[in-house]
PDB file of N, CA and C in Angstrom:
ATOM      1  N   UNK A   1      -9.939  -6.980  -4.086  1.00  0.00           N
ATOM      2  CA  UNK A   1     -10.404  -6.656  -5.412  1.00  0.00           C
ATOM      3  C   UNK A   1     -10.646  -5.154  -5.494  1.00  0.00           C
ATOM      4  N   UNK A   2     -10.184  -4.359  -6.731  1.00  0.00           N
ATOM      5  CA  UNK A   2     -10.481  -3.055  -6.645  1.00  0.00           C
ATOM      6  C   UNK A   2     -11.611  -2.914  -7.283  1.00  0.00           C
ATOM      7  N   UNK A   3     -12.666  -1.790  -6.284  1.00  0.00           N
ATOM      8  CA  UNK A   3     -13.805  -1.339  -7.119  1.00  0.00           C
ATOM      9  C   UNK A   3     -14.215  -0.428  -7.558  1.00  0.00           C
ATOM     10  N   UNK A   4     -14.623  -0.067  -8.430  1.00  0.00           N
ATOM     11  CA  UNK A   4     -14.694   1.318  -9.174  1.00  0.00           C
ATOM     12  C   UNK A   4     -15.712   2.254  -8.088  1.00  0.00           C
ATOM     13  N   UNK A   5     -15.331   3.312  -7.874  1.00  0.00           N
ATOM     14  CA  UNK A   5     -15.971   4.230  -6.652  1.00  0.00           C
ATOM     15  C   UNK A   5     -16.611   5.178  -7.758  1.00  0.00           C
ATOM     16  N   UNK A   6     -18.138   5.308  -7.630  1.00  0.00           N
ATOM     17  CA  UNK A   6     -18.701   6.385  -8.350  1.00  0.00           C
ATOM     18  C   UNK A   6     -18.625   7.960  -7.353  1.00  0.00           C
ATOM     19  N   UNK A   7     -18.254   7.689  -6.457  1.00  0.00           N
ATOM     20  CA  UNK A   7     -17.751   9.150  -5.809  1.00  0.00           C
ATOM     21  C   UNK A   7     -16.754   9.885  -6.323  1.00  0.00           C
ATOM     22  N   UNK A   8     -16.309   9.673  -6.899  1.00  0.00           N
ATOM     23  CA  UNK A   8     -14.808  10.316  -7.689  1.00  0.00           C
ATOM     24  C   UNK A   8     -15.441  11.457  -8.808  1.00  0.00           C
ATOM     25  N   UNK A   9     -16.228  11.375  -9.079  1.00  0.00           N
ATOM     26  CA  UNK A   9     -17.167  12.137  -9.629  1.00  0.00           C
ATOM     27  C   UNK A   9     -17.076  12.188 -11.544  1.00  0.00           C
ATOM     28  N   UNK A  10     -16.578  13.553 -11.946  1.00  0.00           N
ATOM     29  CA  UNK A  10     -16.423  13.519 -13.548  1.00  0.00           C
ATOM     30  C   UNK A  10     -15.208  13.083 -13.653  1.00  0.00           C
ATOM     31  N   UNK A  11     -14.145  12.959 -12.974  1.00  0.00           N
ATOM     32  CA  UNK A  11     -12.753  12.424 -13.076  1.00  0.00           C
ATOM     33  C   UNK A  11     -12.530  10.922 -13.297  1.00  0.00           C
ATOM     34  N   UNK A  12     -13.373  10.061 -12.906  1.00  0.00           N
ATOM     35  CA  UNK A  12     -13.264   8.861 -13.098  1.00  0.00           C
ATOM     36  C   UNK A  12     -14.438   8.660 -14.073  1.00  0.00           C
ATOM     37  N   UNK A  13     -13.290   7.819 -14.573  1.00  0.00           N
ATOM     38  CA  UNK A  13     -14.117   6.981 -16.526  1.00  0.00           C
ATOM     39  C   UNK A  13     -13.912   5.656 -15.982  1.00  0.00           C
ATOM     40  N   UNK A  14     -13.638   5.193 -15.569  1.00  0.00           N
ATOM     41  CA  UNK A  14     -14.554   3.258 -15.093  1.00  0.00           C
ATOM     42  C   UNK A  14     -13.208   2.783 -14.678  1.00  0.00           C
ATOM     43  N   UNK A  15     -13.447   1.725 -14.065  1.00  0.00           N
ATOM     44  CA  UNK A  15     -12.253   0.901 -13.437  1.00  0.00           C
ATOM     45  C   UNK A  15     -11.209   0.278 -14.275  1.00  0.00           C
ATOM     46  N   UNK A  16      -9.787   1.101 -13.511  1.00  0.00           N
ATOM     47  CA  UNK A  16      -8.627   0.558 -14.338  1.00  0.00           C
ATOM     48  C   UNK A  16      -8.491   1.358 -16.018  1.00  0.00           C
ATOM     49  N   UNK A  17      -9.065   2.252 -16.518  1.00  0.00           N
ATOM     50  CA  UNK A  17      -9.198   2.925 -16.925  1.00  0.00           C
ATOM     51  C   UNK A  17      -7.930   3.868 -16.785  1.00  0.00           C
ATOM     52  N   UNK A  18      -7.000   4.581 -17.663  1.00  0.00           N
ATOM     53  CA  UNK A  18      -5.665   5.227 -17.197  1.00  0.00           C
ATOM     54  C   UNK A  18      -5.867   6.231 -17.142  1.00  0.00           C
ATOM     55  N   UNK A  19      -6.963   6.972 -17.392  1.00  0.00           N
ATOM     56  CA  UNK A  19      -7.233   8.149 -16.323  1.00  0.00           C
ATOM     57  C   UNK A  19      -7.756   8.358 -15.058  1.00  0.00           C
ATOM     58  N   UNK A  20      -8.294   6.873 -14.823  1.00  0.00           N
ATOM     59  CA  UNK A  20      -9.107   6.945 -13.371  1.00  0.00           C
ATOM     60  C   UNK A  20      -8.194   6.582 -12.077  1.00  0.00           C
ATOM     61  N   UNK A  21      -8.684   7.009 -11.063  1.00  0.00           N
ATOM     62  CA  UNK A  21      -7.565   6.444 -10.263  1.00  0.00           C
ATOM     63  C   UNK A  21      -8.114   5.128  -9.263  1.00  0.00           C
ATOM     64  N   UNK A  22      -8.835   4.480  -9.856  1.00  0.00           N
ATOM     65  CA  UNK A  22      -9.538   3.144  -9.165  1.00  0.00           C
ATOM     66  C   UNK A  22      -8.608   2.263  -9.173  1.00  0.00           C
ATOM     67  N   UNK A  23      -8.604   1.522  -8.169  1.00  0.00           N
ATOM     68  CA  UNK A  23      -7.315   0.029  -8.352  1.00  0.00           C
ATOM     69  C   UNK A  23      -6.181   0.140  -7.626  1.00  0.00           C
ATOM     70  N   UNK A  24      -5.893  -0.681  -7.532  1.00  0.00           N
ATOM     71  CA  UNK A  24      -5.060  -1.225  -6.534  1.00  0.00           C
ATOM     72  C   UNK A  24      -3.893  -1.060  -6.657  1.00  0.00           C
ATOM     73  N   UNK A  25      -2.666   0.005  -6.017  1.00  0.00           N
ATOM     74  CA  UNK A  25      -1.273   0.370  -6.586  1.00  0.00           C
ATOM     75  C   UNK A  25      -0.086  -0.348  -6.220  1.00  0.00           C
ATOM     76  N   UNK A  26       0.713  -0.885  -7.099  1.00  0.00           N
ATOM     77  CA  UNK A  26       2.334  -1.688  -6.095  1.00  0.00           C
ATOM     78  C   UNK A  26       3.170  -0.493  -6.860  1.00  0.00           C
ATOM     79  N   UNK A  27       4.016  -0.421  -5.907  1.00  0.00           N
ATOM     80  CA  UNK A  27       5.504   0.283  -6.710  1.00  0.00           C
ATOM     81  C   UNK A  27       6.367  -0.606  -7.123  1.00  0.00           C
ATOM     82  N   UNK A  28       7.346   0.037  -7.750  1.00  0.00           N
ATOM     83  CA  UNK A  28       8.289  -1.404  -8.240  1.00  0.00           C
ATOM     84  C   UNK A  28       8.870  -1.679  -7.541  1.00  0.00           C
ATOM     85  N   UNK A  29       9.876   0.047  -6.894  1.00  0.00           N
ATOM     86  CA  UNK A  29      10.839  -0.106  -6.438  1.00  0.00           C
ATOM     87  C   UNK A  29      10.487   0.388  -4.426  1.00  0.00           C
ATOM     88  N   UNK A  30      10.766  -0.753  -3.820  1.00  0.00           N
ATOM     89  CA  UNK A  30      10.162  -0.451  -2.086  1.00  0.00           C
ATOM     90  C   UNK A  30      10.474   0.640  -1.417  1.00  0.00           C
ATOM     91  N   UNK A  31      12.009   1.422  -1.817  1.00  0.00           N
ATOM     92  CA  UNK A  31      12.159   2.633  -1.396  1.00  0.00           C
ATOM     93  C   UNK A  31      11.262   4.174  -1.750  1.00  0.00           C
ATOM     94  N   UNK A  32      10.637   3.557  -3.031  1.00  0.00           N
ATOM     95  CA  UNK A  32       9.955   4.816  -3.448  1.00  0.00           C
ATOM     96  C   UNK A  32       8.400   4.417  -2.608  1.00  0.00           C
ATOM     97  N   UNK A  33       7.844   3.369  -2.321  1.00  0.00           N
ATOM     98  CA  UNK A  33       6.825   3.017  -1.931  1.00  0.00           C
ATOM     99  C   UNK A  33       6.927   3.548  -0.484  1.00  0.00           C
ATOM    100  N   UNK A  34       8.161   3.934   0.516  1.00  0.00           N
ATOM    101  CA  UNK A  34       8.480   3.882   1.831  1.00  0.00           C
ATOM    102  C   UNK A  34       8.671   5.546   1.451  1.00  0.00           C
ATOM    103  N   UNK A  35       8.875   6.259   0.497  1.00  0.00           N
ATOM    104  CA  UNK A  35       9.245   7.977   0.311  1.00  0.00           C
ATOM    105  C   UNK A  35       7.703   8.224   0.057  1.00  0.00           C
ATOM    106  N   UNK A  36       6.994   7.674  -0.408  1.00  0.00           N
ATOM    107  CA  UNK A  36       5.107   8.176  -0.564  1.00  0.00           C
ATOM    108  C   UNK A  36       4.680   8.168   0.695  1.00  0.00           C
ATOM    109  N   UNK A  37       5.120   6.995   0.660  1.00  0.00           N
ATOM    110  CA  UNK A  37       4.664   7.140   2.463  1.00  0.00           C
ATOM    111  C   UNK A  37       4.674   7.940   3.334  1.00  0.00           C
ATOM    112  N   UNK A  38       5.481   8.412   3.303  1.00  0.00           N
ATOM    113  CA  UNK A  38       6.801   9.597   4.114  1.00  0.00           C
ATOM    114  C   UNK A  38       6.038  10.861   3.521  1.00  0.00           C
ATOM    115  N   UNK A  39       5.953  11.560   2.294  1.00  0.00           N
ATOM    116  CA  UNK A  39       5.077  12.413   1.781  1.00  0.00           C
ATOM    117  C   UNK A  39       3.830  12.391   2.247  1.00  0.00           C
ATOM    118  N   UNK A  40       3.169  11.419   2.317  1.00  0.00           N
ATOM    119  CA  UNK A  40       1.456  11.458   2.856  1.00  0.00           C
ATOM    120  C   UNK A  40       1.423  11.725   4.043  1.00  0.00           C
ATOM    121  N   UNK A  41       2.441  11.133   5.392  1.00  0.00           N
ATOM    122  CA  UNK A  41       2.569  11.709   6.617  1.00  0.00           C
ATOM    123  C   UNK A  41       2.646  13.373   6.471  1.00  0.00           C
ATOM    124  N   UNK A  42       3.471  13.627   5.559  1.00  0.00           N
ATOM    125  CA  UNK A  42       4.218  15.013   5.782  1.00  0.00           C
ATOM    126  C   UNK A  42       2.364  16.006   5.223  1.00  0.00           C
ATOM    127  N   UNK A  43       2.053  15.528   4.124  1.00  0.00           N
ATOM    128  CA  UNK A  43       0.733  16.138   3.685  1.00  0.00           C
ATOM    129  C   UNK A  43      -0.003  15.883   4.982  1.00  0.00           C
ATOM    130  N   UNK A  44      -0.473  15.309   5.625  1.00  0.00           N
ATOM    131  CA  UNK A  44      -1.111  15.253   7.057  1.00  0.00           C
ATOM    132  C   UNK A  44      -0.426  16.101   8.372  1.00  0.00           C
ATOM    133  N   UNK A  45       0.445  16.963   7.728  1.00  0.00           N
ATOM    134  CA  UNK A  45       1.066  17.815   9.217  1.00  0.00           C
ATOM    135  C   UNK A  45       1.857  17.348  10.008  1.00  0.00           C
ATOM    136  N   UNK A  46       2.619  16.187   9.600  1.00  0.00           N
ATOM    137  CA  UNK A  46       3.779  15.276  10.135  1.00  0.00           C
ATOM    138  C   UNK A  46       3.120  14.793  11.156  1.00  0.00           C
ATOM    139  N   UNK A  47       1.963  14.371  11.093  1.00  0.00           N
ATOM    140  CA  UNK A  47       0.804  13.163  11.850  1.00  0.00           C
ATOM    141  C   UNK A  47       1.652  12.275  11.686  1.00  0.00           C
ATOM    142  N   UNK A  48       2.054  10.751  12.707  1.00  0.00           N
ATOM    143  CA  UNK A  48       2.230   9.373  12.707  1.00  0.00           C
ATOM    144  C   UNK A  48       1.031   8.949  11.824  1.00  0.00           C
ATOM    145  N   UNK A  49       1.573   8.360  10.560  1.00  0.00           N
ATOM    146  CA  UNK A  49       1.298   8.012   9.514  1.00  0.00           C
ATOM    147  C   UNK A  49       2.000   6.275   9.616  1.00  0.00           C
ATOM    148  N   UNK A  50       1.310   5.038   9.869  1.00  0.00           N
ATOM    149  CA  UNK A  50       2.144   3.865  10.077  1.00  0.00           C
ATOM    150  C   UNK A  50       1.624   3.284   8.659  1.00  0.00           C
ATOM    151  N   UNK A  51       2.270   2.562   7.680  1.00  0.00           N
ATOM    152  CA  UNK A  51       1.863   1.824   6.743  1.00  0.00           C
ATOM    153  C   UNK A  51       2.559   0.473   6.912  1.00  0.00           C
ATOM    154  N   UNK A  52       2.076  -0.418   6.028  1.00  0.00           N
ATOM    155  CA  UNK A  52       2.776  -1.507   5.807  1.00  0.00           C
ATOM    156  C   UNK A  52       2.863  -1.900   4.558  1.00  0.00           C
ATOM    157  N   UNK A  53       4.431  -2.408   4.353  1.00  0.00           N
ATOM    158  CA  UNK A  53       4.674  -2.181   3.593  1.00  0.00           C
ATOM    159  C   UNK A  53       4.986  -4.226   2.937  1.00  0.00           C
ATOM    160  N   UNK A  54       5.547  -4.275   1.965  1.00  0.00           N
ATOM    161  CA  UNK A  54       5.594  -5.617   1.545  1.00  0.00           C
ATOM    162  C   UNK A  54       5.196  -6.038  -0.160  1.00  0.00           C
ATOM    163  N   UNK A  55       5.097  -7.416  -0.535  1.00  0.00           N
ATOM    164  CA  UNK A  55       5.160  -7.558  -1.931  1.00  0.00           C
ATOM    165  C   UNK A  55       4.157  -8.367  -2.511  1.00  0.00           C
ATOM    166  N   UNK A  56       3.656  -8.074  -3.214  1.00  0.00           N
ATOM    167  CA  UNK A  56       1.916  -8.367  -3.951  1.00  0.00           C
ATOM    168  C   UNK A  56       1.928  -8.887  -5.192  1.00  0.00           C
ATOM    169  N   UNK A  57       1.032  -9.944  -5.421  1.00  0.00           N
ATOM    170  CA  UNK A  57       0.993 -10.607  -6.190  1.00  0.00           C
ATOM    171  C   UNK A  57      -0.168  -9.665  -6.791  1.00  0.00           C
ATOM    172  N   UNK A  58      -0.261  -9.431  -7.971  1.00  0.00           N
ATOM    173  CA  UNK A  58      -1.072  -8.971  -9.083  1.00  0.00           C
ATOM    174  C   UNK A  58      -1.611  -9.466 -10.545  1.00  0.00           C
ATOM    175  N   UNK A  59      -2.917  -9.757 -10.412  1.00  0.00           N
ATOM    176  CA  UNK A  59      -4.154 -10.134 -11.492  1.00  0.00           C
ATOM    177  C   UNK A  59      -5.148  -9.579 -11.909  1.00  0.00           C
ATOM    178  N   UNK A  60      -5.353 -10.508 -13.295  1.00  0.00           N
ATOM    179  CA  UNK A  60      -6.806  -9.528 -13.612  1.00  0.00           C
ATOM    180  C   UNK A  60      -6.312  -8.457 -14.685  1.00  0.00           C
ATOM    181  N   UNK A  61      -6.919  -7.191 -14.494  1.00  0.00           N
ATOM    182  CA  UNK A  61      -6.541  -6.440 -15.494  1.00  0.00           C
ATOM    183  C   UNK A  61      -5.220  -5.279 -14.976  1.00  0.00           C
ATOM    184  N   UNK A  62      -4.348  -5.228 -15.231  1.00  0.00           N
ATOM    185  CA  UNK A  62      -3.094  -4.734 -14.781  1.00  0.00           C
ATOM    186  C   UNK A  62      -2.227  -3.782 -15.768  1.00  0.00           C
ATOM    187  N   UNK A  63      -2.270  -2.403 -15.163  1.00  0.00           N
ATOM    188  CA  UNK A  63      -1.546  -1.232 -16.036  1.00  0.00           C
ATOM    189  C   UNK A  63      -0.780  -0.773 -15.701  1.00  0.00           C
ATOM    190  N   UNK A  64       0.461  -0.908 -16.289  1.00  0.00           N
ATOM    191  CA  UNK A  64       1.602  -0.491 -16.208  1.00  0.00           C
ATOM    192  C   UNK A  64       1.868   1.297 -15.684  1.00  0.00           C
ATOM    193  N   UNK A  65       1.921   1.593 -14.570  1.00  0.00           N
ATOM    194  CA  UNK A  65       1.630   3.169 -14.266  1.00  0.00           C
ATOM    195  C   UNK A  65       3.284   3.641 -14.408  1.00  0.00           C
ATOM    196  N   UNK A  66       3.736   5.027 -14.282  1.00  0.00           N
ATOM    197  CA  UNK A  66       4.866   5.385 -13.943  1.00  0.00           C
ATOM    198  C   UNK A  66       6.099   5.333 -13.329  1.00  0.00           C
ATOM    199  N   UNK A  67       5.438   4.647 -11.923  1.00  0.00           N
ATOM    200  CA  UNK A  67       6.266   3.934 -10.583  1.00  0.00           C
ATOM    201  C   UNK A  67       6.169   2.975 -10.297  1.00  0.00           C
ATOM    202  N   UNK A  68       5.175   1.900 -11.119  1.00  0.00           N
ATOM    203  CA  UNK A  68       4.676   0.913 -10.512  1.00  0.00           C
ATOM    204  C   UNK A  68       3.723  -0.044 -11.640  1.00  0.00           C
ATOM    205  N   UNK A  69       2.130  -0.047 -10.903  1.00  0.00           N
ATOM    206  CA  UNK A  69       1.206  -0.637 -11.457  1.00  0.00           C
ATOM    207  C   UNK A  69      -0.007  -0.420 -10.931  1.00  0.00           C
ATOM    208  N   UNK A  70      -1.236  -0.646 -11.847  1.00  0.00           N
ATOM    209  CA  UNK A  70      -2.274  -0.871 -10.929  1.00  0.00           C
ATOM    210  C   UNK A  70      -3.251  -2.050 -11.751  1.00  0.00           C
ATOM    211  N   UNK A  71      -3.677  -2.440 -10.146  1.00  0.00           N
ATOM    212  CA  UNK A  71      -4.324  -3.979 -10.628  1.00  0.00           C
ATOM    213  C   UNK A  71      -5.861  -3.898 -10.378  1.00  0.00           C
ATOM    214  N   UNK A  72      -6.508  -4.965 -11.211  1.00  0.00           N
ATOM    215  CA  UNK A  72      -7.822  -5.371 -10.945  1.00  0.00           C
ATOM    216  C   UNK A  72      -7.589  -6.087  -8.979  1.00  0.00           C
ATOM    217  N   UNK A  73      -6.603  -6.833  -9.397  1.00  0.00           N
ATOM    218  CA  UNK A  73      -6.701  -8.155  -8.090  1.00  0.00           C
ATOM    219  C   UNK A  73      -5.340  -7.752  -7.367  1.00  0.00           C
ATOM    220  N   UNK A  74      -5.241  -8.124  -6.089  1.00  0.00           N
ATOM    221  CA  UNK A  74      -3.918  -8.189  -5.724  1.00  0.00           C
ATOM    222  C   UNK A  74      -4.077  -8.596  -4.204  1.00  0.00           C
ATOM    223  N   UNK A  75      -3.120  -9.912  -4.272  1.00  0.00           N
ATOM    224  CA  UNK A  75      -2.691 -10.514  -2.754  1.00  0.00           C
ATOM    225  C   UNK A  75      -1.499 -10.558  -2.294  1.00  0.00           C
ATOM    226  N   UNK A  76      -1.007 -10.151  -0.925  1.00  0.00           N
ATOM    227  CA  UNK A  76       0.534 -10.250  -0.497  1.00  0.00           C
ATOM    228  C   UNK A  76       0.858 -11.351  -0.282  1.00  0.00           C
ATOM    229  N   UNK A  77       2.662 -11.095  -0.588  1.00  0.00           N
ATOM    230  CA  UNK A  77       3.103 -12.271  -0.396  1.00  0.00           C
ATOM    231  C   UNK A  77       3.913 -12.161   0.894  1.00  0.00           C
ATOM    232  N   UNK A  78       4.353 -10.882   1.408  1.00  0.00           N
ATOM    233  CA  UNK A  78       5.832 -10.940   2.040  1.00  0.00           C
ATOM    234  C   UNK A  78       4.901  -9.564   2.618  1.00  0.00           C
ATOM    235  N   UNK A  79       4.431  -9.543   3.904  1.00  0.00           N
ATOM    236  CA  UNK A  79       3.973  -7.897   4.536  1.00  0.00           C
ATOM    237  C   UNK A  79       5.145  -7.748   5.443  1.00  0.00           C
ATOM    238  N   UNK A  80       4.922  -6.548   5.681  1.00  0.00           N
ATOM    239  CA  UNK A  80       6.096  -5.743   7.063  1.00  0.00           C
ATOM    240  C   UNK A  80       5.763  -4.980   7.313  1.00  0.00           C
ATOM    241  N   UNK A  81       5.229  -4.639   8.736  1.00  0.00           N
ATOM    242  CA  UNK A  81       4.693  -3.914   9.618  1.00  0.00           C
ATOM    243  C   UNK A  81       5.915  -2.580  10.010  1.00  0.00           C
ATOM    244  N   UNK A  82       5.346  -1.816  10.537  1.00  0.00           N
ATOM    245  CA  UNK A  82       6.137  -0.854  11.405  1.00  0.00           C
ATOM    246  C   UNK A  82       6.231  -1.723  12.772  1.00  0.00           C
ATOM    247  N   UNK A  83       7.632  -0.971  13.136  1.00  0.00           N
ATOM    248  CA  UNK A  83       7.883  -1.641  15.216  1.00  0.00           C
ATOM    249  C   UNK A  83       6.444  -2.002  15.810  1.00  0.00           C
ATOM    250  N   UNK A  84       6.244   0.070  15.821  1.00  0.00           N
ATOM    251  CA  UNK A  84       5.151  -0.147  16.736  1.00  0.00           C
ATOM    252  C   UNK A  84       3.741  -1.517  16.576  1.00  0.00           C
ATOM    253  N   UNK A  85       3.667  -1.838  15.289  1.00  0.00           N
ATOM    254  CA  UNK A  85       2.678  -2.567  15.180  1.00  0.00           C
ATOM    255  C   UNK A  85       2.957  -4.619  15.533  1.00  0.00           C
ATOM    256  N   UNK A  86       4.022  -4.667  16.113  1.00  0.00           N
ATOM    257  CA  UNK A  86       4.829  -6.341  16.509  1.00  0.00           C
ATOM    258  C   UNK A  86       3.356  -6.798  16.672  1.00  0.00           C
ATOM    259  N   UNK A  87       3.207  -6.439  17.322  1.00  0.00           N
ATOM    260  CA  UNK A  87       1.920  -7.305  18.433  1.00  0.00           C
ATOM    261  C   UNK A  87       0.891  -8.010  17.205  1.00  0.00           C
ATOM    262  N   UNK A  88       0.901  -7.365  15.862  1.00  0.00           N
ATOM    263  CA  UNK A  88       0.114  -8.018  14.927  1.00  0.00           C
ATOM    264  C   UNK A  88       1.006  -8.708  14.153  1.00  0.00           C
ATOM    265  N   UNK A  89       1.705  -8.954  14.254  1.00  0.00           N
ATOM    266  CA  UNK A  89       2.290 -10.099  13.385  1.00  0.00           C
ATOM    267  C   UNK A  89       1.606 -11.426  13.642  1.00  0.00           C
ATOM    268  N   UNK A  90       1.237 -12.396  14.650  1.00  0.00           N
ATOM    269  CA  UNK A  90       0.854 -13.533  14.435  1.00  0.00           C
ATOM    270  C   UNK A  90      -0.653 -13.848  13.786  1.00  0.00           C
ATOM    271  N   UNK A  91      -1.408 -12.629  13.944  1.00  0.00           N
ATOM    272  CA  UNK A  91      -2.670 -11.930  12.889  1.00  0.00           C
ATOM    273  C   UNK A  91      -2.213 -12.030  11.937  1.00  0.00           C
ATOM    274  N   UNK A  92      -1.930 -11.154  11.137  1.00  0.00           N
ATOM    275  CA  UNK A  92      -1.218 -10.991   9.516  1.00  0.00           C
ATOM    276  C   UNK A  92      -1.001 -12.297   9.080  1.00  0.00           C
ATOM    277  N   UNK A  93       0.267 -12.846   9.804  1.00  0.00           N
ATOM    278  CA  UNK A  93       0.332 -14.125   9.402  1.00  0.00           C
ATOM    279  C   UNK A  93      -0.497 -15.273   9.368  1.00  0.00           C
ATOM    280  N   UNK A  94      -1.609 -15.340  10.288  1.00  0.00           N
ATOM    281  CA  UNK A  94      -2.656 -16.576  10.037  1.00  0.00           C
ATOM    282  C   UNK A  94      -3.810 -15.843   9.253  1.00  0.00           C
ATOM    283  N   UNK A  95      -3.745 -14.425   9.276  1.00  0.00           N
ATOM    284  CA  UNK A  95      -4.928 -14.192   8.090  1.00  0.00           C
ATOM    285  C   UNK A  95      -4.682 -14.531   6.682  1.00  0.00           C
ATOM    286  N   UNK A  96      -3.326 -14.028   6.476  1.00  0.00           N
ATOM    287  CA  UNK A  96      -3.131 -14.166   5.319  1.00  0.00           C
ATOM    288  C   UNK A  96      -2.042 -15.706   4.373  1.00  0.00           C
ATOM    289  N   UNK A  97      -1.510 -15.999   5.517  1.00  0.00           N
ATOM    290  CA  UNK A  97      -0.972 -17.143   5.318  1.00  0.00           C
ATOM    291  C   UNK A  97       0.325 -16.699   4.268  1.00  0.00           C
ATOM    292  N   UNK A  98       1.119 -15.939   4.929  1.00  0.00           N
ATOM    293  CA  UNK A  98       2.452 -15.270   4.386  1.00  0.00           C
ATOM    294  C   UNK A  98       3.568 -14.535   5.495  1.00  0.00           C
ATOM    295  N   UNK A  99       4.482 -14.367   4.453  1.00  0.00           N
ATOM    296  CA  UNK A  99       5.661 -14.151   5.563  1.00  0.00           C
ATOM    297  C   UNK A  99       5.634 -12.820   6.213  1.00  0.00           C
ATOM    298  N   UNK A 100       5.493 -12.228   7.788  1.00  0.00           N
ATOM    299  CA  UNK A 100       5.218 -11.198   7.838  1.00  0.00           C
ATOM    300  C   UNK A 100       6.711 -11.097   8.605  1.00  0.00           C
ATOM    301  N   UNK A 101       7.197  -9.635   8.653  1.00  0.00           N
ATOM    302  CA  UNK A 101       8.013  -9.422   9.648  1.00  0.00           C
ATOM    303  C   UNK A 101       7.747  -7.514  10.115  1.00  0.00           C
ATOM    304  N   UNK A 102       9.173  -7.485  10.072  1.00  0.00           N
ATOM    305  CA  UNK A 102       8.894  -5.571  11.206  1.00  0.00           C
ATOM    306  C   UNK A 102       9.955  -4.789  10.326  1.00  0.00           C
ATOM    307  N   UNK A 103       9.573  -3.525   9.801  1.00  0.00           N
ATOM    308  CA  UNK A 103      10.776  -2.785   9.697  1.00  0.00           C
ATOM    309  C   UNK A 103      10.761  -1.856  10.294  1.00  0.00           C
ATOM    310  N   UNK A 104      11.764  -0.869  10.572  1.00  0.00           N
ATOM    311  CA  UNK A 104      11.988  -0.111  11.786  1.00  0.00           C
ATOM    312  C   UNK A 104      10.983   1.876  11.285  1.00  0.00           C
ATOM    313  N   UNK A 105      10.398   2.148  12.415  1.00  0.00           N
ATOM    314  CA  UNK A 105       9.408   3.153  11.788  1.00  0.00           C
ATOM    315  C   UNK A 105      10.101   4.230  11.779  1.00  0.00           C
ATOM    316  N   UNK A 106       9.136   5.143  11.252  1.00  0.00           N
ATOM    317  CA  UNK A 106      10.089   6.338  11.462  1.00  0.00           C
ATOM    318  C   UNK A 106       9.806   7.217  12.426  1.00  0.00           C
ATOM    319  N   UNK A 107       8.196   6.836  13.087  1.00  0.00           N
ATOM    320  CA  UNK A 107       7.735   7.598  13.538  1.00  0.00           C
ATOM    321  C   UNK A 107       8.580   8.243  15.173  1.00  0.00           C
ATOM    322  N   UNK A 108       8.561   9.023  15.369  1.00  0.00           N
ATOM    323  CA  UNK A 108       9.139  10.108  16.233  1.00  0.00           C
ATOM    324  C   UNK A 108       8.725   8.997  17.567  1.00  0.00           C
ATOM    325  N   UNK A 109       7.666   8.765  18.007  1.00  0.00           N
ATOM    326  CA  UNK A 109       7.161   7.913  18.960  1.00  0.00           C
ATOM    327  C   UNK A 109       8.019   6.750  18.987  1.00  0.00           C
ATOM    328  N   UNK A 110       8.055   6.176  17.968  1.00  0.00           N
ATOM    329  CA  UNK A 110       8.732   5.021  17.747  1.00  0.00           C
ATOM    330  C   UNK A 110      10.625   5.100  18.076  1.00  0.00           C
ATOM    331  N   UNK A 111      10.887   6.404  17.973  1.00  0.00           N
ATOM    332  CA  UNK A 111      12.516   6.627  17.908  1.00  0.00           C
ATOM    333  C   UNK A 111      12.770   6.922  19.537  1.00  0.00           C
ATOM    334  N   UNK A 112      11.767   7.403  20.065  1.00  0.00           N
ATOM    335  CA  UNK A 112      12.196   7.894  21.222  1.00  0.00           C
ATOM    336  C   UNK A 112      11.630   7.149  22.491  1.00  0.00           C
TER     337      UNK A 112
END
């Protein structure tokens, strides 16, 4: 469930709100969700940055953003880990009771 963070300070006007940035984000399209990704590593100094990535069910109050959406509610349906992270797949899957699998990382560690 997303919750409205009063730390955000004068920038945030209340949850889900289209100027605030509270709530929960899906992209539409998975390649652009896997290029943010890739950007936020690179903003961190090309730090191993691992995300997971996958497809979310979304409820509640839900706004149509630029790339995507953002939701009041949101549960996965389909996660995918990076390589390095295999060892949690049978986790993922009994926590959440969905299809998990692996896609291949990018991370430098991971290639070599």
């Amino acid at each position: 469930m997303a919750e409205h963070s009063f730390d955000l300070g004068v920038n945030c006007r209340g949850l889900l709100d289209p100027c605030c940035s509270c709530g929960i984000y899906a992209f539409r399209d998975p390649l652009e969700a896997f290029v943010y990704s890739m950007r936020v590593r690179d903003r961190l100094f090309g730090m191993s940055v691992e995300v997971a990535l996958g497809t979310v069910s979304l409820w509640g109050r839900v706004i149509e953003c630029e790339s995507g959406y953002k939701a009041q509610y949101a549960y996965p349906r389909h996660i995918y880990l990076p390589a390095s992270f295999v060892r949690f797949l049978p986790r993922i899957r009994s926590a959440f009771g969905v299809t998990a699998g692996v896609y291949i990382s990018s991370s430098e560690d991971e290639l070599s």
